[in-house]
Protein backbone atom coordinates (compact mmCIF):
# COMPACT_ATOMS: atom_id res chain seq x y z
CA UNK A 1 0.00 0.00 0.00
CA UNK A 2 0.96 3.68 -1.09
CA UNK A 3 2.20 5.94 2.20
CA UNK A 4 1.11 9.50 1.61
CA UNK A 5 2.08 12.43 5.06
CA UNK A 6 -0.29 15.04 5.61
CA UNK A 7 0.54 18.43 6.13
CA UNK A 8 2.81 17.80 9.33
CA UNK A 9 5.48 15.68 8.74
CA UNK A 10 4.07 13.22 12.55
CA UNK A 11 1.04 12.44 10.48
CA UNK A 12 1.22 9.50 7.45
CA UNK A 13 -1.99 8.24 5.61
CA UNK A 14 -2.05 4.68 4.39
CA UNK A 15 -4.69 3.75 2.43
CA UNK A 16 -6.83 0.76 3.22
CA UNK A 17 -9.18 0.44 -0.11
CA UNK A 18 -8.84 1.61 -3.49
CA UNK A 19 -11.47 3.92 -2.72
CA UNK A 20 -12.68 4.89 0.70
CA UNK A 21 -10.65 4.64 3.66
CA UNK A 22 -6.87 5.21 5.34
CA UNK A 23 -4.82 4.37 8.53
CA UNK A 24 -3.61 7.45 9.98
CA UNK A 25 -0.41 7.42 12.76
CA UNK A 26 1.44 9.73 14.21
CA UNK A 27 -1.24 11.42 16.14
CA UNK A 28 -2.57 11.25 19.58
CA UNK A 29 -6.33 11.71 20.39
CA UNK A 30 -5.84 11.98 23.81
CA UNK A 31 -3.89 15.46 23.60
CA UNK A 32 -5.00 18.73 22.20
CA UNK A 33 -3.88 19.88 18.96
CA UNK A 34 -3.06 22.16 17.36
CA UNK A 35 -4.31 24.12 14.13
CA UNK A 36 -2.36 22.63 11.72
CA UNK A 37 -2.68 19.02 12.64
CA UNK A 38 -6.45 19.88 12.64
CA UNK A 39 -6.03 21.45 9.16
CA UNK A 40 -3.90 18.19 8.30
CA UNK A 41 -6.54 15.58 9.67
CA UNK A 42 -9.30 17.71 7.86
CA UNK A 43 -7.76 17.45 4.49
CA UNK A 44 -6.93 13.62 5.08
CA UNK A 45 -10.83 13.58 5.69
CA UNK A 46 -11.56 15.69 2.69
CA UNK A 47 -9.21 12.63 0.27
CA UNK A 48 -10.03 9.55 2.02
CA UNK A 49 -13.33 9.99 3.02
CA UNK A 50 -12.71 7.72 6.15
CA UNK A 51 -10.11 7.73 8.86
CA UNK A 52 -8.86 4.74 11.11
CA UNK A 53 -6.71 6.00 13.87
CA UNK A 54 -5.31 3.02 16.10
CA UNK A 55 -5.30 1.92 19.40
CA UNK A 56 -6.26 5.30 20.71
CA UNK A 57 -7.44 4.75 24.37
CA UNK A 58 -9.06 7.71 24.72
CA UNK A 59 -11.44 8.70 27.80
CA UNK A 60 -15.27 10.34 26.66
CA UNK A 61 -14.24 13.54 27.38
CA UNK A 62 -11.09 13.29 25.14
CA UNK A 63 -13.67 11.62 22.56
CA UNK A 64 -15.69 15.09 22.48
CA UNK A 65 -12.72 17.36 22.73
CA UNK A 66 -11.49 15.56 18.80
CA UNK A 67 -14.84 15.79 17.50
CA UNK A 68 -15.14 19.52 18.89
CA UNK A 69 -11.96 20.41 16.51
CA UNK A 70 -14.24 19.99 13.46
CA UNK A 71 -17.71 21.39 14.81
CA UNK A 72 -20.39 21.64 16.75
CA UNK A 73 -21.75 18.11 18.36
CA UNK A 74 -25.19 16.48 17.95
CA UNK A 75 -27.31 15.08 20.84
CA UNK A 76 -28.46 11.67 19.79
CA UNK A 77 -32.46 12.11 19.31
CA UNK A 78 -32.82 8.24 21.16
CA UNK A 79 -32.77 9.04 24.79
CA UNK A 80 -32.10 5.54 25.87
CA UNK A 81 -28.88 5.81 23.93
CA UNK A 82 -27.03 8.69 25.50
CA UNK A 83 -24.44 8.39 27.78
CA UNK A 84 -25.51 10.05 31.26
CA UNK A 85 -22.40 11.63 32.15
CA UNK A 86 -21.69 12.65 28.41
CA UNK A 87 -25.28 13.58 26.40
CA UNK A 88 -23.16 14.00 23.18
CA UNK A 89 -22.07 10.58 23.26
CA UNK A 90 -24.85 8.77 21.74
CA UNK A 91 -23.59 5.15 23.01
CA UNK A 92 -23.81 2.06 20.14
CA UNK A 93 -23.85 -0.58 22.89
CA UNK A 94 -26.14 -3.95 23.68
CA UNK A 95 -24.33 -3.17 27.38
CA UNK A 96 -25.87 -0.71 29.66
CA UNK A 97 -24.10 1.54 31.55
CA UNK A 98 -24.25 -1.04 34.65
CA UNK A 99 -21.90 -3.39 32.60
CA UNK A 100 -25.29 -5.74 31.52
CA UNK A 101 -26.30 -7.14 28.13
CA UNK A 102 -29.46 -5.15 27.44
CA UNK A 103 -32.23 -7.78 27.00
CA UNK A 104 -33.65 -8.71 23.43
CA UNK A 105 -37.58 -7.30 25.13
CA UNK A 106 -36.02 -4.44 25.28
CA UNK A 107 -36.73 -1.13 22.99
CA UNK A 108 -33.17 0.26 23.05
CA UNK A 109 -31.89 -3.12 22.19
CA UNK A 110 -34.53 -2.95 19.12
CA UNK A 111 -33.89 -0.33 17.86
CA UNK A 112 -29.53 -0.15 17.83
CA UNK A 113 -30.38 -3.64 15.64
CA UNK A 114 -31.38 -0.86 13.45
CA UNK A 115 -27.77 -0.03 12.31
CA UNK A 116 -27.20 -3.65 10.58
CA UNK A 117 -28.95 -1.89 7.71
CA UNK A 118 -27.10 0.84 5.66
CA UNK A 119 -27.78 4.60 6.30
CA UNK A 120 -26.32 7.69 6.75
CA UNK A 121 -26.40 9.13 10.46
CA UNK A 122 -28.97 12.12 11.25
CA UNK A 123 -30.64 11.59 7.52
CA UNK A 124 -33.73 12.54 9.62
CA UNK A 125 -32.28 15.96 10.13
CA UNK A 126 -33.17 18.93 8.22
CA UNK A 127 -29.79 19.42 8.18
CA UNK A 128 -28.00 16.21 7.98
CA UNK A 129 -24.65 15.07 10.10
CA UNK A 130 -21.25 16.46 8.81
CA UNK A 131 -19.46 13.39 10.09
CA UNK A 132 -19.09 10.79 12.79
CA UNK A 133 -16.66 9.40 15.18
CA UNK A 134 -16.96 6.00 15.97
CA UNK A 135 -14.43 4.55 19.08
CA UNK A 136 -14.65 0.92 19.50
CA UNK A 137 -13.80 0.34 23.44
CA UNK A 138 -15.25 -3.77 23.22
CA UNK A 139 -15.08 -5.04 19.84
CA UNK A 140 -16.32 -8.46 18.67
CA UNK A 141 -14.63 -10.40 15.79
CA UNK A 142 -17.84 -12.99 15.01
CA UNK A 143 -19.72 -10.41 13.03
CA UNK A 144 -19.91 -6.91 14.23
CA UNK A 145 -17.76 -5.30 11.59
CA UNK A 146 -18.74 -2.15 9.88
CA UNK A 147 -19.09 -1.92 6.11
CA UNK A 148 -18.11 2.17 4.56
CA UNK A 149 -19.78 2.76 0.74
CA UNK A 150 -18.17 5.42 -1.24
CA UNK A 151 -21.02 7.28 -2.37
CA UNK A 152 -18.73 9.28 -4.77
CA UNK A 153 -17.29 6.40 -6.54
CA UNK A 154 -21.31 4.27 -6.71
CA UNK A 155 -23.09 8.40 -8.64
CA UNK A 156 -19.57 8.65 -10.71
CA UNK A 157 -20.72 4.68 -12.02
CA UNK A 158 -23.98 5.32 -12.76
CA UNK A 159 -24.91 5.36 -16.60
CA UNK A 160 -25.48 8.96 -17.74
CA UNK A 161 -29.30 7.62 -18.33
CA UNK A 162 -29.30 6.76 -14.90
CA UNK A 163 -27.74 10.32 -13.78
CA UNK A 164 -30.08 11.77 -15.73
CA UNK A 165 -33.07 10.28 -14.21
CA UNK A 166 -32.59 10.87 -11.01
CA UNK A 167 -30.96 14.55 -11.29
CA UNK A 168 -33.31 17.05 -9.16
CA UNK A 169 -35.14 14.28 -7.43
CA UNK A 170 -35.99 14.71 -3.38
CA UNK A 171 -36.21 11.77 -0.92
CA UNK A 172 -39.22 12.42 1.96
CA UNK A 173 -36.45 11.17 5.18
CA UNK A 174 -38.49 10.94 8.97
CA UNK A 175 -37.10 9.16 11.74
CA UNK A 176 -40.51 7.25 12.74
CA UNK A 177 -39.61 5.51 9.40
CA UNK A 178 -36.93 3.41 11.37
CA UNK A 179 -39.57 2.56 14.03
CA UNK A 180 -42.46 1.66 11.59
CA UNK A 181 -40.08 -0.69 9.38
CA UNK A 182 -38.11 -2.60 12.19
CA UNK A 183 -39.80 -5.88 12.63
CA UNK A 184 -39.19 -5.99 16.49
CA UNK A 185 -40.49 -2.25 17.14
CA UNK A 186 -42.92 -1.97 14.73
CA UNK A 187 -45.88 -3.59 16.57
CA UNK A 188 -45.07 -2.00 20.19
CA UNK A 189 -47.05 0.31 21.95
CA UNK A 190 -43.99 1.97 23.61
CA UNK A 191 -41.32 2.10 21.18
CA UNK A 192 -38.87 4.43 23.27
CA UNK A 193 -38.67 7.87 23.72
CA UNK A 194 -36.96 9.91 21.31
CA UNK A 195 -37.13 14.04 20.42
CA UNK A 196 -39.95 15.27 17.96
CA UNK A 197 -38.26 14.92 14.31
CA UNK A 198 -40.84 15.93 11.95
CA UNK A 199 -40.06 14.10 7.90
CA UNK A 200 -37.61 16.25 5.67
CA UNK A 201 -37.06 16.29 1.85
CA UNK A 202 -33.19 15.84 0.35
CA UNK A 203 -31.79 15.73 -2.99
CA UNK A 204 -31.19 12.27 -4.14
CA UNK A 205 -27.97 13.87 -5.82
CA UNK A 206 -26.41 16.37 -4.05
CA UNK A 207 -23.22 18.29 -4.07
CA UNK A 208 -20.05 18.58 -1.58
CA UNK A 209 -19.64 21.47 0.31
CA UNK A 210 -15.87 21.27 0.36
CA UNK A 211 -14.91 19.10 -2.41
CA UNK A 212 -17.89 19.80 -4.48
CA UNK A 213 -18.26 16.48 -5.92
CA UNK A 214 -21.50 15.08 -6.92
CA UNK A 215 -22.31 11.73 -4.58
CA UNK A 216 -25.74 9.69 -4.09
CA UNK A 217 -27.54 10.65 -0.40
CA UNK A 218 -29.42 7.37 0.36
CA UNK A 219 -30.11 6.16 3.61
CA UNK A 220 -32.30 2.87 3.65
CA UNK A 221 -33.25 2.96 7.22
CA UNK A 222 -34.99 6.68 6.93
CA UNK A 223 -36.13 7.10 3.26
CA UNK A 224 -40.04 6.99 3.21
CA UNK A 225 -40.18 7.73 -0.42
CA UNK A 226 -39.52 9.85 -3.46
CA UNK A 227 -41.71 13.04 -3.50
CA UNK A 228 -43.97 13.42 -6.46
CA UNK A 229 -43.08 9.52 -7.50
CA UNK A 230 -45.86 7.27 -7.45
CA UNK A 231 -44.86 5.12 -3.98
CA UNK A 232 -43.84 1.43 -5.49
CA UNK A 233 -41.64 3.34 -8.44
CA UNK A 234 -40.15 5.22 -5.80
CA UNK A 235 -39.24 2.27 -3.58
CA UNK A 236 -38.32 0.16 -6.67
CA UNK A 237 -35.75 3.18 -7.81
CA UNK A 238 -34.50 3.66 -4.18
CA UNK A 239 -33.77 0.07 -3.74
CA UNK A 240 -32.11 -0.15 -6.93
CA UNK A 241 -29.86 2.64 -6.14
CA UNK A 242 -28.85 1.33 -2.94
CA UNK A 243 -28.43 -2.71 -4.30
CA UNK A 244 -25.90 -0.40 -6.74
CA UNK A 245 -24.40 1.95 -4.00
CA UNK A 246 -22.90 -1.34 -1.55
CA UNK A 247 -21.52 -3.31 -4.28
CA UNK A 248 -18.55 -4.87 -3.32
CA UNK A 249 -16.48 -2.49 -5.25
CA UNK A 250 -17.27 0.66 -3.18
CA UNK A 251 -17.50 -0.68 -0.21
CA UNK A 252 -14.51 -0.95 2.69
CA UNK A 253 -15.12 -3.54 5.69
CA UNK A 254 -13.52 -2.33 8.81
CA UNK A 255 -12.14 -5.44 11.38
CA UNK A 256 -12.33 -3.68 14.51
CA UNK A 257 -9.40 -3.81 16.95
CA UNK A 258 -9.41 -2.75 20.41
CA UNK A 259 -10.04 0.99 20.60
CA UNK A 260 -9.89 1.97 16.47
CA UNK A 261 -11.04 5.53 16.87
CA UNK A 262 -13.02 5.55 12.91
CA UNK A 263 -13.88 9.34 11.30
CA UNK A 264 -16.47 9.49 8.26
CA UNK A 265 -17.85 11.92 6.22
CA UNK A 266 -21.79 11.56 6.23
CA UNK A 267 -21.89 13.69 3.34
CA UNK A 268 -20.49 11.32 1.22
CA UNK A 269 -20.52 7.60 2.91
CA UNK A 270 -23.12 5.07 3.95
CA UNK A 271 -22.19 2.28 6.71
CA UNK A 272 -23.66 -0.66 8.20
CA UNK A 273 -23.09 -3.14 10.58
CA UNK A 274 -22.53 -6.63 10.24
CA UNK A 275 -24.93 -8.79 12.64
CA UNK A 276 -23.77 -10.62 15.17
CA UNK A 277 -25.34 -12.11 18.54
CA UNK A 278 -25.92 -9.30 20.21
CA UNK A 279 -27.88 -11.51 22.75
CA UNK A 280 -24.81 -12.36 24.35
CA UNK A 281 -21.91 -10.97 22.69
CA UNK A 282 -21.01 -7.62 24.20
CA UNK A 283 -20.25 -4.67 21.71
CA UNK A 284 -19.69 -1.23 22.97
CA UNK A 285 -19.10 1.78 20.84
CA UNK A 286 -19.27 5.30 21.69
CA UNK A 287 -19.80 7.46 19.03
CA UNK A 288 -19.84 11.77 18.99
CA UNK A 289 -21.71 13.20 15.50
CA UNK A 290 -21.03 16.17 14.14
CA UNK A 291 -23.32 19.10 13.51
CA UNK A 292 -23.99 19.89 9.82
CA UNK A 293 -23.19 23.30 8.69
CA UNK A 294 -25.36 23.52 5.52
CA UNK A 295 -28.41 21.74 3.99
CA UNK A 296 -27.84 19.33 1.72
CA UNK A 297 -27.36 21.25 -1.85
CA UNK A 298 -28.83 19.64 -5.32
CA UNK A 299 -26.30 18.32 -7.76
């Protein structure tokens, strides 16, 4: 693999797939820094899309501090999920904060089985996530890996009939859409508490803010339907688009090891998580999300 150093000569990218994803050294999370290694990490971010940084043992509060270097931080809208020292740590965990395997009955272990399918975090916003931090503080090696889509690299091989189809389309996003289509959640009375997030409309194309590169915004998991599409062609489009968006080629599968600190670009990425038996296999993630700056613009 190619070595490419950033900005300051500490910091070296290596990439880990032909198209989404590096290994970055020569930093540590746990300390401030300074401008330029923020302008370095930031432009690593802009190329690769995705950032690994190992064995970084970092503490929550060291967790926010790095995700405070590139904006403003998102409180999780599932209140079950937030971390009750920490609110912007919206915790990806089947392990409570006692140390116990949350029960299969129960509605916050119902609805984190919601990340095995693919989406983009805070699609249910008006204004979408900027990015997400992922650290992995118990990792599980039988399932439980995360898979990272290039959504660059799945518009760029689209036919141009294809592109031209869907140019200036809007997706209807709401976040009751995860609760209505998960099988376990669906049919429950009490199905959690989360904040009010009433559905919002983004371009099915849409255009970087920084690199201003064209990508796909899908997000299986929130996408109610196409607006002005007659409902089954809609579904039938969006499904095709994402079968096309997590082919093998554009997608990177990420092996957790103990305490990988992951960055992603929401703007540009979808992920999912691979099952595993979350009935008795712990997992714990803690993950800080990143306020978006601007609404999503149209290709």
């Amino acid at each position: 693999m190619s070595v490419a150093h950033a900005h300051s000569d500490s910091i070296t990218a290596e990439k880990r797939h032909p198209h989404i994803g590096a290994t970055i050294r020569g930093v540590d999370l746990s300390q401030p820094l300074d401008g330029s290694t923020v302008e370095a990490i930031h432009a690593l971010w802009m190329e690769h899309l995705l950032l690994v940084f190992p064995d970084q043992r970092i503490t929550d509060e060291q967790h926010i501090a790095f995700g405070e270097r590139f904006g403003r931080l998102e409180i999780h809208p599932s209140v079950a999920h937030r971390s009750s020292r920490n609110k912007a740590i919206y915790r990806v965990s089947n392990v409570d904060e006692s140390g116990n395997i949350v029960p299969p009955t129960d509605t916050a272990w119902q609805y984190l089985n919601q990340s095995w399918r693919w989406h983009t975090d805070s699609s249910f916003r008006e204004i979408p996530s900027k990015g997400s931090i992922l650290h992995g503080i118990e990792i599980t090696r039988e399932g439980g890996s995360t898979l990272f889509a290039n959504m660059y690299a799945a518009y760029d091989a689209l036919s141009e009939a294809m592109k031209a189809r869907i140019e200036g389309l809007w997706v209807i996003h709401a976040h009751d859409y995860i609760l209505r289509t998960a099988p376990e959640l669906a049919g429950k009375v009490d199905q959690g508490t989360y904040d009010d997030l009433p559905p919002v409309r983004h371009p099915l194309v849409k255009r970087h803010p920084v690199t201003g590169r064209k990508s796909l915004f899908l997000s299986p998991h929130t996408m109610v339907t196409i607006e002005g599409m007659e409902e089954n062609a809609a579904r039938a489009l969006l499904d095709d688009l994402t079968a096309h968006a997590t082919d093998a080629a554009f997608v990177y599968r990420h092996v957790w090891e103990p305490h990988d600190v992951i960055m992603w670009d929401n703007r540009c990425t979808m992920h999912s998580v691979e099952p595993f038996d979350n009935r008795t296999t712990r997992r714990i993630m803690h993950r800080v999300t990143l306020v978006g700056e601007d609404a999503p613009t149209p290709a």
